[in-house]
Protein backbone atom coordinates (compact mmCIF):
# COMPACT_ATOMS: atom_id res chain seq x y z
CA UNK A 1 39.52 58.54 90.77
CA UNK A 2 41.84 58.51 87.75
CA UNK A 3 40.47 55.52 86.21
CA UNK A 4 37.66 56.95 84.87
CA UNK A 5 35.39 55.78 87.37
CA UNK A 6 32.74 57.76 90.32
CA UNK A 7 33.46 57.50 93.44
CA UNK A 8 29.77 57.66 95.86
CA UNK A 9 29.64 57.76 99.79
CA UNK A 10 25.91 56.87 100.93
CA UNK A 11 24.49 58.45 104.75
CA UNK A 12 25.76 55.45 105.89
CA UNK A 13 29.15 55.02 105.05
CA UNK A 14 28.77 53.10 102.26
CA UNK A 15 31.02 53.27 99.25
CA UNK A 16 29.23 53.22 95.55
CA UNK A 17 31.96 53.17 92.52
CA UNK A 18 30.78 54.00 89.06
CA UNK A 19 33.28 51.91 86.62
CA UNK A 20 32.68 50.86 83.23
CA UNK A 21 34.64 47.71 83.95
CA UNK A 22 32.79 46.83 87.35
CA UNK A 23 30.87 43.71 86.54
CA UNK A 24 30.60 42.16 90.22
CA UNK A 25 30.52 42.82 93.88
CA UNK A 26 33.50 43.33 95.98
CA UNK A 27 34.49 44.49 99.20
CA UNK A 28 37.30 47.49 100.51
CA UNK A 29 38.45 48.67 103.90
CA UNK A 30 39.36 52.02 104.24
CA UNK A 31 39.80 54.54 106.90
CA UNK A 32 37.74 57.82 107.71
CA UNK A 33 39.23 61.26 107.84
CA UNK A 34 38.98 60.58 112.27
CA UNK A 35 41.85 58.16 112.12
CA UNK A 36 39.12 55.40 113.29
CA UNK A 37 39.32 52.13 111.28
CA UNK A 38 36.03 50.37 109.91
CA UNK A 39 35.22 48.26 107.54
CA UNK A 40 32.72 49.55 104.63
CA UNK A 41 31.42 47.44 101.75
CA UNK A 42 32.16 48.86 98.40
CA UNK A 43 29.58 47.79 96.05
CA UNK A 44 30.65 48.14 92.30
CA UNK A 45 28.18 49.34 90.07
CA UNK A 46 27.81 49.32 86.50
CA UNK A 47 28.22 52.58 85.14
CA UNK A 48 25.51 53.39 82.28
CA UNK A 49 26.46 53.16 78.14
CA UNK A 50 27.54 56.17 76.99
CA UNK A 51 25.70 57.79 74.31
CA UNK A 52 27.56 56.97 70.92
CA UNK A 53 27.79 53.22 72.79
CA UNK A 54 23.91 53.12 72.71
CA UNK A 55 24.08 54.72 69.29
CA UNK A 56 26.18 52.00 67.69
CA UNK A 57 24.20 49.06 69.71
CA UNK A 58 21.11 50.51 67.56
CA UNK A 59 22.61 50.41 64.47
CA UNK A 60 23.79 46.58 64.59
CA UNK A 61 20.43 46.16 65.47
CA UNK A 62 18.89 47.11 62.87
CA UNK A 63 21.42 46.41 60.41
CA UNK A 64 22.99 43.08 61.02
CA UNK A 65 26.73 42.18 60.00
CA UNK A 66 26.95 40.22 56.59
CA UNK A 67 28.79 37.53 58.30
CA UNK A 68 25.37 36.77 61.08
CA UNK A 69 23.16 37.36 57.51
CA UNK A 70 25.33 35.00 55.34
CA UNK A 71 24.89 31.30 56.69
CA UNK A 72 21.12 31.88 57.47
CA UNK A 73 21.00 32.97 53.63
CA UNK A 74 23.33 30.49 52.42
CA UNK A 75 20.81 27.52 53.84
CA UNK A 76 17.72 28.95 52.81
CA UNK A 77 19.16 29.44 49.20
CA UNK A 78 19.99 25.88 49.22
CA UNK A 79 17.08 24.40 50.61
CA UNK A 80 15.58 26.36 47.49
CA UNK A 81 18.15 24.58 45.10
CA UNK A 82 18.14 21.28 46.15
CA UNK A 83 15.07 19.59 44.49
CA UNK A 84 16.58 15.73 45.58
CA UNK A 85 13.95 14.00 48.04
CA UNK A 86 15.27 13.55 51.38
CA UNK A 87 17.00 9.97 52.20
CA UNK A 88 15.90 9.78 55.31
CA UNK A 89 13.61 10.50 57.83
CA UNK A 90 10.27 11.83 57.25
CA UNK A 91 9.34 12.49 53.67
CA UNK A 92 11.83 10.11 52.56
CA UNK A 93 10.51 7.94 49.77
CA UNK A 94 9.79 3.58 51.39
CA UNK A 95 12.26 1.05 50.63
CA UNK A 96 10.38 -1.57 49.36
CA UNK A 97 12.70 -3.88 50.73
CA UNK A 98 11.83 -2.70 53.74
CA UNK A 99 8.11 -2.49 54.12
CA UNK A 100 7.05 -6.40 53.14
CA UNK A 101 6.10 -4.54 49.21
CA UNK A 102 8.63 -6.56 47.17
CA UNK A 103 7.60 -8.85 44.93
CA UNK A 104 7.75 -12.70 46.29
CA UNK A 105 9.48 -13.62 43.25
CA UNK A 106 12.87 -11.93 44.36
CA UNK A 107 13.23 -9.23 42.17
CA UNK A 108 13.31 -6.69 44.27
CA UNK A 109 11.19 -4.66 42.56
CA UNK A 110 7.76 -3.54 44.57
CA UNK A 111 4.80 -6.47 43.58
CA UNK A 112 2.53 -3.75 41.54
CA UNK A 113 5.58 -2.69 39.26
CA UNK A 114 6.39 -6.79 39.03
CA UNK A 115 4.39 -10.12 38.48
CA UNK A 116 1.29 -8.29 39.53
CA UNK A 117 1.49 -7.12 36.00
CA UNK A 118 0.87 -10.61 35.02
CA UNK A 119 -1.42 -11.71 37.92
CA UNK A 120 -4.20 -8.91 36.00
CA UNK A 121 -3.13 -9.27 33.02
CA UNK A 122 -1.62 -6.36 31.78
CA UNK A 123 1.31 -8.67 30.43
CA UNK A 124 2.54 -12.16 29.67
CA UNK A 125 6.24 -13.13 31.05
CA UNK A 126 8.37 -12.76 27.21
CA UNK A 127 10.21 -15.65 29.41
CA UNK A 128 10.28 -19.34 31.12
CA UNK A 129 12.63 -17.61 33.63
CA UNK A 130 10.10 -14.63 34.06
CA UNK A 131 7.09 -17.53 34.11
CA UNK A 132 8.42 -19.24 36.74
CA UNK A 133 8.78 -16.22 38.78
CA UNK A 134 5.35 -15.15 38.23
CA UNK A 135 3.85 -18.59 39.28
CA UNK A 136 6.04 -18.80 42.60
CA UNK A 137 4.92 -14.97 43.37
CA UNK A 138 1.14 -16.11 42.32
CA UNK A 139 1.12 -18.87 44.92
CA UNK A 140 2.43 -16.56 47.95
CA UNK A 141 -0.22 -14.13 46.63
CA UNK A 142 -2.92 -16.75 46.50
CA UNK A 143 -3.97 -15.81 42.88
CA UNK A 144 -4.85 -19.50 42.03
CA UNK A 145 -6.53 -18.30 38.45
CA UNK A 146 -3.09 -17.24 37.10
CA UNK A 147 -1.52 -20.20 38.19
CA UNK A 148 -4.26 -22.58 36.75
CA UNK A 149 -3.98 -20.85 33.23
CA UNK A 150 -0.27 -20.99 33.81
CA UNK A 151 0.07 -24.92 33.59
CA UNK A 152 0.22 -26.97 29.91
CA UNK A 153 -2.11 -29.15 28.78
CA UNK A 154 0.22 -32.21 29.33
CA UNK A 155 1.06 -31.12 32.75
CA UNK A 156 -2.47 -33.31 33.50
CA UNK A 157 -0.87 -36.05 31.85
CA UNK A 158 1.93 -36.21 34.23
CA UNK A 159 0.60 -35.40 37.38
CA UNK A 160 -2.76 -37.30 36.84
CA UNK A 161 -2.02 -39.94 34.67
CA UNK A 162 -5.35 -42.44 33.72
CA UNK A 163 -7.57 -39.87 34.91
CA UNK A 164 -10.46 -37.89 32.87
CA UNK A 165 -9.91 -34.72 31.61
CA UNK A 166 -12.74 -32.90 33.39
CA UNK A 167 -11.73 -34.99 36.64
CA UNK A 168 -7.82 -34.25 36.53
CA UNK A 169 -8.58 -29.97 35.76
CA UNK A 170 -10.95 -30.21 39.47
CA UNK A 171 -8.09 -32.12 40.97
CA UNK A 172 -5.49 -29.42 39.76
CA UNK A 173 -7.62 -26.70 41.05
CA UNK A 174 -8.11 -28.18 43.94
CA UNK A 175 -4.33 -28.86 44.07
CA UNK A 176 -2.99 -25.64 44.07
CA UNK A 177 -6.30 -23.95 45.99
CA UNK A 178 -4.31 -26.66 48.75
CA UNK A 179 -1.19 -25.82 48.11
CA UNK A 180 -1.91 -21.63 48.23
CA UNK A 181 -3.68 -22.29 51.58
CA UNK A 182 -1.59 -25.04 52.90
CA UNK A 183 2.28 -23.68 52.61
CA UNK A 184 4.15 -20.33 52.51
CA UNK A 185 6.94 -20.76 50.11
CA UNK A 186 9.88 -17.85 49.75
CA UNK A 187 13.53 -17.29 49.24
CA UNK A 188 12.97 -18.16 45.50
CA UNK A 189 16.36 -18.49 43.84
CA UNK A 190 17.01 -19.88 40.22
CA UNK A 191 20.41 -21.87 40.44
CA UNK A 192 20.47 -22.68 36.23
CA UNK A 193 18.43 -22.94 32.86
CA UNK A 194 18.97 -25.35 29.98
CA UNK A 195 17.53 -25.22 26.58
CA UNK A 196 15.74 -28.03 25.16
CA UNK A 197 15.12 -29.69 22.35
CA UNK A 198 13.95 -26.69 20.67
CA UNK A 199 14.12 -22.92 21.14
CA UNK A 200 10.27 -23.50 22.85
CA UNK A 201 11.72 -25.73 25.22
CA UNK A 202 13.32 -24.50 28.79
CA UNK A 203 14.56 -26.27 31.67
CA UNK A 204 15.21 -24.69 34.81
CA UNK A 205 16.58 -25.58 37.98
CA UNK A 206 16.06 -23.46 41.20
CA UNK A 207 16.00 -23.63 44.97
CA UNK A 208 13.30 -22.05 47.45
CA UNK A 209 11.74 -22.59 51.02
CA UNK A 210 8.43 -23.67 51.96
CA UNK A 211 6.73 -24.24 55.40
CA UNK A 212 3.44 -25.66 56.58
CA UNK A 213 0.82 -22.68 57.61
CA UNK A 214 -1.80 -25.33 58.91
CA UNK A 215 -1.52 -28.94 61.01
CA UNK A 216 -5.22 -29.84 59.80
CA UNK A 217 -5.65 -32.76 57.54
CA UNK A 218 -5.44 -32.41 54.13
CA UNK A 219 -6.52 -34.49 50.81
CA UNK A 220 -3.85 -35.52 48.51
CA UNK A 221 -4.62 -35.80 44.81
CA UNK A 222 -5.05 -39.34 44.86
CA UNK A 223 -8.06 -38.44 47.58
CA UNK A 224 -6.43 -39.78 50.44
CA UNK A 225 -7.03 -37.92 53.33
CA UNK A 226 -3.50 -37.28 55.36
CA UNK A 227 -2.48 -35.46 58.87
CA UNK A 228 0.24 -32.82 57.57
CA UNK A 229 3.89 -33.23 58.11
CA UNK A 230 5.56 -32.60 60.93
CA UNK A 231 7.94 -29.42 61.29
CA UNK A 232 10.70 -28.44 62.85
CA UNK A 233 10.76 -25.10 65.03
CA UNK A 234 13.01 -22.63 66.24
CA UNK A 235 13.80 -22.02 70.09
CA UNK A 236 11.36 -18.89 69.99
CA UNK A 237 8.44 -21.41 68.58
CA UNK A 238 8.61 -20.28 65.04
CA UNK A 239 8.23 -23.08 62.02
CA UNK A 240 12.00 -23.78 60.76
CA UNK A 241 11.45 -23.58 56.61
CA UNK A 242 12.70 -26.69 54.37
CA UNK A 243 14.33 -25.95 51.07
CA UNK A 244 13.18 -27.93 48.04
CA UNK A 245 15.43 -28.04 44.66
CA UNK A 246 13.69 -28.42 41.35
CA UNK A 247 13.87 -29.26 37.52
CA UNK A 248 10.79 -27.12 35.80
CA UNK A 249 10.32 -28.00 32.21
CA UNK A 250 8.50 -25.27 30.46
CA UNK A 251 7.22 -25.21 26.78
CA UNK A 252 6.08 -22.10 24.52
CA UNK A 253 3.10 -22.04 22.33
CA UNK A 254 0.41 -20.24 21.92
CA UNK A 255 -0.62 -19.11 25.20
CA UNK A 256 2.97 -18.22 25.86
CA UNK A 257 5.64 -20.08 28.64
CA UNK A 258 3.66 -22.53 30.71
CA UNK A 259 4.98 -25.23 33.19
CA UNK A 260 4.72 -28.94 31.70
CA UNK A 261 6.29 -31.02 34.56
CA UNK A 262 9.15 -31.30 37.08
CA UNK A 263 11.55 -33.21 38.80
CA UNK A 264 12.52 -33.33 42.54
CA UNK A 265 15.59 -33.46 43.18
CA UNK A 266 15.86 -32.66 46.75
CA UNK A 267 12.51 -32.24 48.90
CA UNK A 268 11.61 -32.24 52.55
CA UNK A 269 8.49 -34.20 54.39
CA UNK A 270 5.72 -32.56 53.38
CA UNK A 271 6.41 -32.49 49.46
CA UNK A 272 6.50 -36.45 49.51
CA UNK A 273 3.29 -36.71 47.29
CA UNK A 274 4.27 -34.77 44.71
CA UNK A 275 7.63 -36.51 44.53
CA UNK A 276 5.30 -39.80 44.68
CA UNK A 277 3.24 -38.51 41.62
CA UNK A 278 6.54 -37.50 39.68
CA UNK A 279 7.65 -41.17 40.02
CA UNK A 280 4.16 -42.41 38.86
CA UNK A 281 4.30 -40.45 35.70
CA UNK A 282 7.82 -41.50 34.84
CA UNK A 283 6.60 -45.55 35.66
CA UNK A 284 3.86 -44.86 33.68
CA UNK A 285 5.99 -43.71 30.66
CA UNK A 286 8.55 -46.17 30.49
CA UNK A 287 5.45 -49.07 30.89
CA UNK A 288 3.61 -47.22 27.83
CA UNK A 289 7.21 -47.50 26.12
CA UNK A 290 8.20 -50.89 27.00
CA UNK A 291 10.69 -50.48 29.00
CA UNK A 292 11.04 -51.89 32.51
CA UNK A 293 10.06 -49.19 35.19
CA UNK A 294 12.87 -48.18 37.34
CA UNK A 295 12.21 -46.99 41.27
CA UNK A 296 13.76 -44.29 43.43
């Protein structure tokens, strides 16, 4: 043939071809030298590499082209480089935000790096602001001894007006052991802050939630024993929270920012008593004054 290729007739009239371009199968009729037609199959074979095609298939074996080499170099090289920890993924550092870490008080921050600082304390809130945030963090944490120490001396005066001093400090602990046990507050927000009378006084308002975590009966600070509030509940079952909005007054001495007393200005059910106490204290005043006590 003049194309290169071999042209192989078996016993049995079967046609081999030896191209370097055959890649498949095919069939040809031709005729034999007797004038008789038949059909023979013509299989196409694959003719072996030549030498110096074997030759050169070695040599990119064993020495790659720079342009395969280059990208698998080019990564490794800049995995080597990078030293930034991955965003995502495995390895990837948590997002406190994320994981139920952050701090209760709404910083953001993760709890340990936060109030927790003041919970064991490492460090005092330089703040009224940062005070308040560490109380409402220490009740969701349940650390009743920082929130004890946390409250002014006259803050007994207000809520437990005509009572002893040894009896009003067991009614506060047992006050806020209740109130750490009783009710999951959250979504903390500080809407404004005022200064007092003098640079140690502070008066902030702020907004947050709060929702029942038990129906059982509870004692108020007045030691009457009461069934706990109703509450409202989502389709799935879940406990709807109610929002209360407050006016903290906080006062700096010694000891630091520490809560003195408060005003409610907008409160659901279950925070009737201490709305009910705030009004007592305020009677209270304006009788020890003179004036004529004024109801809500």
């Amino acid at each position: 043939r003049g194309d290169g290729a071999t042209v192989r007739i078996s016993a049995h009239g079967q046609q081999f071809i030896d191209s370097p371009s055959a890649m498949h199968l095919s069939a040809l009729s031709i005729s034999t030298s007797h004038g008789m037609a038949m059909r023979q199959s013509v299989v196409m074979v694959p003719a072996q590499p030549h030498a110096s095609m074997m030759a050169r298939r070695h040599e990119h074996a064993s020495h790659p082209s720079s342009s395969a080499v280059q990208p698998r170099l080019s990564c490794l090289q800049a995995a080597k480089k990078s030293s930034t920890p991955a965003s995502k993924g495995f390895g990837a550092p948590l997002d406190p935000t994320k994981t139920g870490q952050t701090c209760p008080c709404g910083s953001k921050l993760v709890y340990r790096e936060c109030c927790e600082l003041n919970h064991i304390g490492k460090q005092q809130p330089s703040t009224a602001e940062e005070q308040l945030r560490a109380r409402f963090s220490a009740f969701r944490k349940g650390e009743q001894e920082y929130l004890i120490n946390s409250f002014h001396p006259d803050y007994l005066k207000f809520k437990y007006p005509g009572m002893a001093i040894t009896e009003a400090e067991d009614m506060l602990k047992r006050d806020v052991r209740a109130a750490c046990v009783t009710y999951e507050f959250s979504r903390l927000k500080v809407l404004k802050m005022e200064a007092g009378s003098s640079p140690d006084e502070v008066f902030i308002e702020f907004r947050y939630a709060s929702q029942p975590t038990a129906a059982e009966k509870r004692t108020t600070s007045r030691g009457v024993r009461q069934k706990a509030a109703s509450v409202d509940r989502n389709l799935d079952g879940s406990v709807k929270p109610s929002f209360t909005t407050e006016r903290s007054r906080f006062l700096h001495d010694q000891e630091g920012w520490r809560f003195v007393d408060y005003e409610l200005l907008q409160f659901p059910e279950h925070m009737q008593e201490a709305k009910d106490a705030e009004l007592r204290s305020k009677e209270m005043a304006q009788e020890a004054a003179g004036a004529t006590p004024t109801t809500a």
